[in-house]
N, C-alpha and C. Protein backbone atom coordinates (compact mmCIF):
# COMPACT_ATOMS: atom_id res chain seq x y z
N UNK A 1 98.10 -202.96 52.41
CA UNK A 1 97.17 -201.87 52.62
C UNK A 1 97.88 -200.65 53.21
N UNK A 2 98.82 -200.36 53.87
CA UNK A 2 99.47 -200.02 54.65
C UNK A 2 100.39 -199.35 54.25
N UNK A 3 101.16 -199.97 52.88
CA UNK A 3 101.49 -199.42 51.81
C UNK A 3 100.85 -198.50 51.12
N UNK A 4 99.39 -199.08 50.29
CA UNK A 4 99.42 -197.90 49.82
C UNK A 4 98.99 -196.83 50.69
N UNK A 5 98.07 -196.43 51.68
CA UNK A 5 97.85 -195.47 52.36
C UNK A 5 99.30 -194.57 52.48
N UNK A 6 100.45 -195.45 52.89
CA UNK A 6 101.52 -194.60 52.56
C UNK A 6 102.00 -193.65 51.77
N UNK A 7 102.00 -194.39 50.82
CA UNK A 7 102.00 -193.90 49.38
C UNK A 7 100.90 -193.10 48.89
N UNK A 8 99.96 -193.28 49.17
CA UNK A 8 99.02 -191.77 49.02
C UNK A 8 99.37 -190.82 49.69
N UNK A 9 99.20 -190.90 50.95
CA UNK A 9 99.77 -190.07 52.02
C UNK A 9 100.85 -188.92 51.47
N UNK A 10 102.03 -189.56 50.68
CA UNK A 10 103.18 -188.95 50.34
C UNK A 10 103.04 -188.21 49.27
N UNK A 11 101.84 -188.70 48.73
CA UNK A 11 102.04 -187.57 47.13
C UNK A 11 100.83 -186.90 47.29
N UNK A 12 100.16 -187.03 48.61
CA UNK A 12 99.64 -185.65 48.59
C UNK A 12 100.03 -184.69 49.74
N UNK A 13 101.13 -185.15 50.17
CA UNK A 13 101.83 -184.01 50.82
C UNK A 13 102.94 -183.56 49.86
N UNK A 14 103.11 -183.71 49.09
CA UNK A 14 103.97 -183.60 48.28
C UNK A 14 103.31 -182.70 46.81
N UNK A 15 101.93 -183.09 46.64
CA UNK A 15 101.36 -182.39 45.89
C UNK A 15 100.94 -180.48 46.61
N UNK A 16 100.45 -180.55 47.75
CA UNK A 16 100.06 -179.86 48.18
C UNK A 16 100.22 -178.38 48.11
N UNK A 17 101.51 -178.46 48.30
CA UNK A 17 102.07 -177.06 48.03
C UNK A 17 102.21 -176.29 46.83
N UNK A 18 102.01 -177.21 45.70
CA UNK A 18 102.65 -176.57 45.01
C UNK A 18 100.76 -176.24 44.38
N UNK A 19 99.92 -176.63 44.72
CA UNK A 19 98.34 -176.39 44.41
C UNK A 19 98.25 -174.79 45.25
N UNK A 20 98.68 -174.47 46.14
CA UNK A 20 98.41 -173.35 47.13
C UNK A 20 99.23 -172.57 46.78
N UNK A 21 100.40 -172.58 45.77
CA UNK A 21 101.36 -171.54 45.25
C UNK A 21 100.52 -170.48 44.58
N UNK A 22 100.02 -169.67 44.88
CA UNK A 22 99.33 -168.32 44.16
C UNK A 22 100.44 -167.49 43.36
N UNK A 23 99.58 -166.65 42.02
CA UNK A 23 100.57 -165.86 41.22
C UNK A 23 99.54 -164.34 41.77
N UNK A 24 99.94 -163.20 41.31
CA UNK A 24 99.31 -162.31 41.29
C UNK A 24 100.05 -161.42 39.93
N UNK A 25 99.27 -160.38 39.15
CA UNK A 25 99.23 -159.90 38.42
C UNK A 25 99.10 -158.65 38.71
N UNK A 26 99.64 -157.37 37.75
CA UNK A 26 98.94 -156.06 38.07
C UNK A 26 98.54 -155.72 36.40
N UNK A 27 97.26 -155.34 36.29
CA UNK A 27 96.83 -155.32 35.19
C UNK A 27 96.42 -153.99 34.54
N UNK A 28 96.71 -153.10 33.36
CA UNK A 28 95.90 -152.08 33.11
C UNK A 28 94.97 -152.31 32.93
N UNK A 29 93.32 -151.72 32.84
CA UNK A 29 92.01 -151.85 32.60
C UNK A 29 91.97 -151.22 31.46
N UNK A 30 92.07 -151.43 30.37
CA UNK A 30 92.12 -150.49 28.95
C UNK A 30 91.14 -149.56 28.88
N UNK A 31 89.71 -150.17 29.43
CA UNK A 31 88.57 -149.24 28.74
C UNK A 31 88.32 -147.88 30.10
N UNK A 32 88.97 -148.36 31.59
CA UNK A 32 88.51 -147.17 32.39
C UNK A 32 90.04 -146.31 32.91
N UNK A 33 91.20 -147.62 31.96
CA UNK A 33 92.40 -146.26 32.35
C UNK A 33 92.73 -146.82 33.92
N UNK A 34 92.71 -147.66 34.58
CA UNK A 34 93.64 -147.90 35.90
C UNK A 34 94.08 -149.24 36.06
N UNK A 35 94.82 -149.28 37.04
CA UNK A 35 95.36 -151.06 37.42
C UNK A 35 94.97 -151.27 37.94
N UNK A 36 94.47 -152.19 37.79
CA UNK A 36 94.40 -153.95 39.20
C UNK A 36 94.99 -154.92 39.52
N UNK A 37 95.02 -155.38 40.30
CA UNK A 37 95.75 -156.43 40.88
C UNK A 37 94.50 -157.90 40.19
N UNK A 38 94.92 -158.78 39.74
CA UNK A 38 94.64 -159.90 39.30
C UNK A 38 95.18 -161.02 39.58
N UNK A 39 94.14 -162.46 39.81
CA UNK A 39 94.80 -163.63 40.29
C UNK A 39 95.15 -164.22 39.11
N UNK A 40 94.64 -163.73 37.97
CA UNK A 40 94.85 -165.08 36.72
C UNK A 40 95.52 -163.48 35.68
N UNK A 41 96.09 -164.27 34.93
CA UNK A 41 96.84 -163.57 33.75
C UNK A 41 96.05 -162.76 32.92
N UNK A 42 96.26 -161.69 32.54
CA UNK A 42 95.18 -160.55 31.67
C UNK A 42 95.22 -161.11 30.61
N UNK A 43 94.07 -160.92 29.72
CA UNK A 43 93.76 -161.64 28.69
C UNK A 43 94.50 -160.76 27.22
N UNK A 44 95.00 -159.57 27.58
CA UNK A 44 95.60 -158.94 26.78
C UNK A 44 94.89 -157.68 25.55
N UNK A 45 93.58 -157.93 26.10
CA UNK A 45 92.16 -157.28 25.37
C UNK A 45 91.91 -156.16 26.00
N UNK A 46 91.12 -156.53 26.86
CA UNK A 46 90.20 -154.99 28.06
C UNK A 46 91.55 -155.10 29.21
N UNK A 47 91.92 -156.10 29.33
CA UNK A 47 93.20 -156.09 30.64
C UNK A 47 94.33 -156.18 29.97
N UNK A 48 95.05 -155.83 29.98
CA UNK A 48 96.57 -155.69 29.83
C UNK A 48 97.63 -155.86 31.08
N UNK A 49 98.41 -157.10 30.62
CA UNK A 49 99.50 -156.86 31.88
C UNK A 49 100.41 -155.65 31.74
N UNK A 50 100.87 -155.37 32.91
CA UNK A 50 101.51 -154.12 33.03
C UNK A 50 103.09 -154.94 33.61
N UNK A 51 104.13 -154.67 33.77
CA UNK A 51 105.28 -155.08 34.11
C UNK A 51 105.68 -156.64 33.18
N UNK A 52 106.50 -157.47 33.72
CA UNK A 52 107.13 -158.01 32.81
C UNK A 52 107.15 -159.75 33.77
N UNK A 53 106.08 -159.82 34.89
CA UNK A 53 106.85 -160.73 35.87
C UNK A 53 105.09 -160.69 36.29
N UNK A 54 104.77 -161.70 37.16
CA UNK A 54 104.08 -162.39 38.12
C UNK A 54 104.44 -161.66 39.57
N UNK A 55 104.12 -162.07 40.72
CA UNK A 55 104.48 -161.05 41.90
C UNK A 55 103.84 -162.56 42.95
N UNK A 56 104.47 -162.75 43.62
CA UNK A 56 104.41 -163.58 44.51
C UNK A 56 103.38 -163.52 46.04
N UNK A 57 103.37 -162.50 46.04
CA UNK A 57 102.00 -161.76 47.23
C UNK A 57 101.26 -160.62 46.58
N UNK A 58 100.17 -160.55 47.48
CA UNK A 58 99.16 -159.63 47.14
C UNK A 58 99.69 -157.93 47.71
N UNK A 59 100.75 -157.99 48.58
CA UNK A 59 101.60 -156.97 48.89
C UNK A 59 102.31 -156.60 48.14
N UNK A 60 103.21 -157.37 47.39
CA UNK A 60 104.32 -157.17 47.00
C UNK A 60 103.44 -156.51 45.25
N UNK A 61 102.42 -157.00 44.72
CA UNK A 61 101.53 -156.72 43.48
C UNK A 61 101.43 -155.18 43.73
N UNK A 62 100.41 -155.10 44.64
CA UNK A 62 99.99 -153.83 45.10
C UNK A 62 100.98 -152.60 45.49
N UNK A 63 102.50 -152.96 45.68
CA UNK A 63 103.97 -151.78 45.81
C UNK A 63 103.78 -151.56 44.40
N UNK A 64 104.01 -152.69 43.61
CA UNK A 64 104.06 -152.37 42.05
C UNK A 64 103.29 -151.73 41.50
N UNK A 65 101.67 -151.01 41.32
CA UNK A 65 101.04 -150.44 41.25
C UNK A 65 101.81 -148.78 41.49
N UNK A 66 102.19 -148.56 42.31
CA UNK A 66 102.67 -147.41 42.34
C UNK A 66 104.11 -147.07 41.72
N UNK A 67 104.87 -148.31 41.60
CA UNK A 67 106.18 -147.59 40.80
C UNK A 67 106.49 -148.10 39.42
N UNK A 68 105.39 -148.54 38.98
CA UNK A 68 104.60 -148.32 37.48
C UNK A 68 104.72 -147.19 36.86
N UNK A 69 105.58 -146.77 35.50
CA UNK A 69 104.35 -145.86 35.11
C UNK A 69 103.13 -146.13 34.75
N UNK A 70 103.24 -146.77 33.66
CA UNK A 70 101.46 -147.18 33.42
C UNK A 70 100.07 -146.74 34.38
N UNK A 71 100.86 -146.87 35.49
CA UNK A 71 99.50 -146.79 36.49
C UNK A 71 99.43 -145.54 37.38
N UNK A 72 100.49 -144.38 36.75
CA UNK A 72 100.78 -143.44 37.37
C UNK A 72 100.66 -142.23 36.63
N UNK A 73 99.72 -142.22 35.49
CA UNK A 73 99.67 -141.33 34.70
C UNK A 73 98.31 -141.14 34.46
């Protein structure tokens, strides 16, 4: 018994992190003309990704917004 509790124990500390790894996106809005920041991938329709990469914080998304062109015109 003891075992497995162990063994659960381990693969969900082991799972954990990688469930809480967030992506962020910066997206053009096609139909109103600006970017957003997005948690899930633009669908490539009304949203368009803008840059070439994912962004690891909601900080680091939001610098990108400004040294865009796309989002600066």
């Amino acid at each position: 018994m003891t075992k497995s509790l162990l063994a659960g124990a381990l693969v969900l500390g082991l799972a954990t992190p990688a469930l809480a790894a967030e992506e962020f996106f910066v997206a053009l809005d096609t139909t109103a003309n600006q970017c957003r920041v997005m948690m899930t991938q633009p669908d490539g329709v009304i949203m368009r990704m803008v840059g070439s990469a994912s962004y690891p914080s909601l900080d680091e998304a939001q610098a990108a917004i400004s040294n865009l062109p796309e989002c600066n015109s």
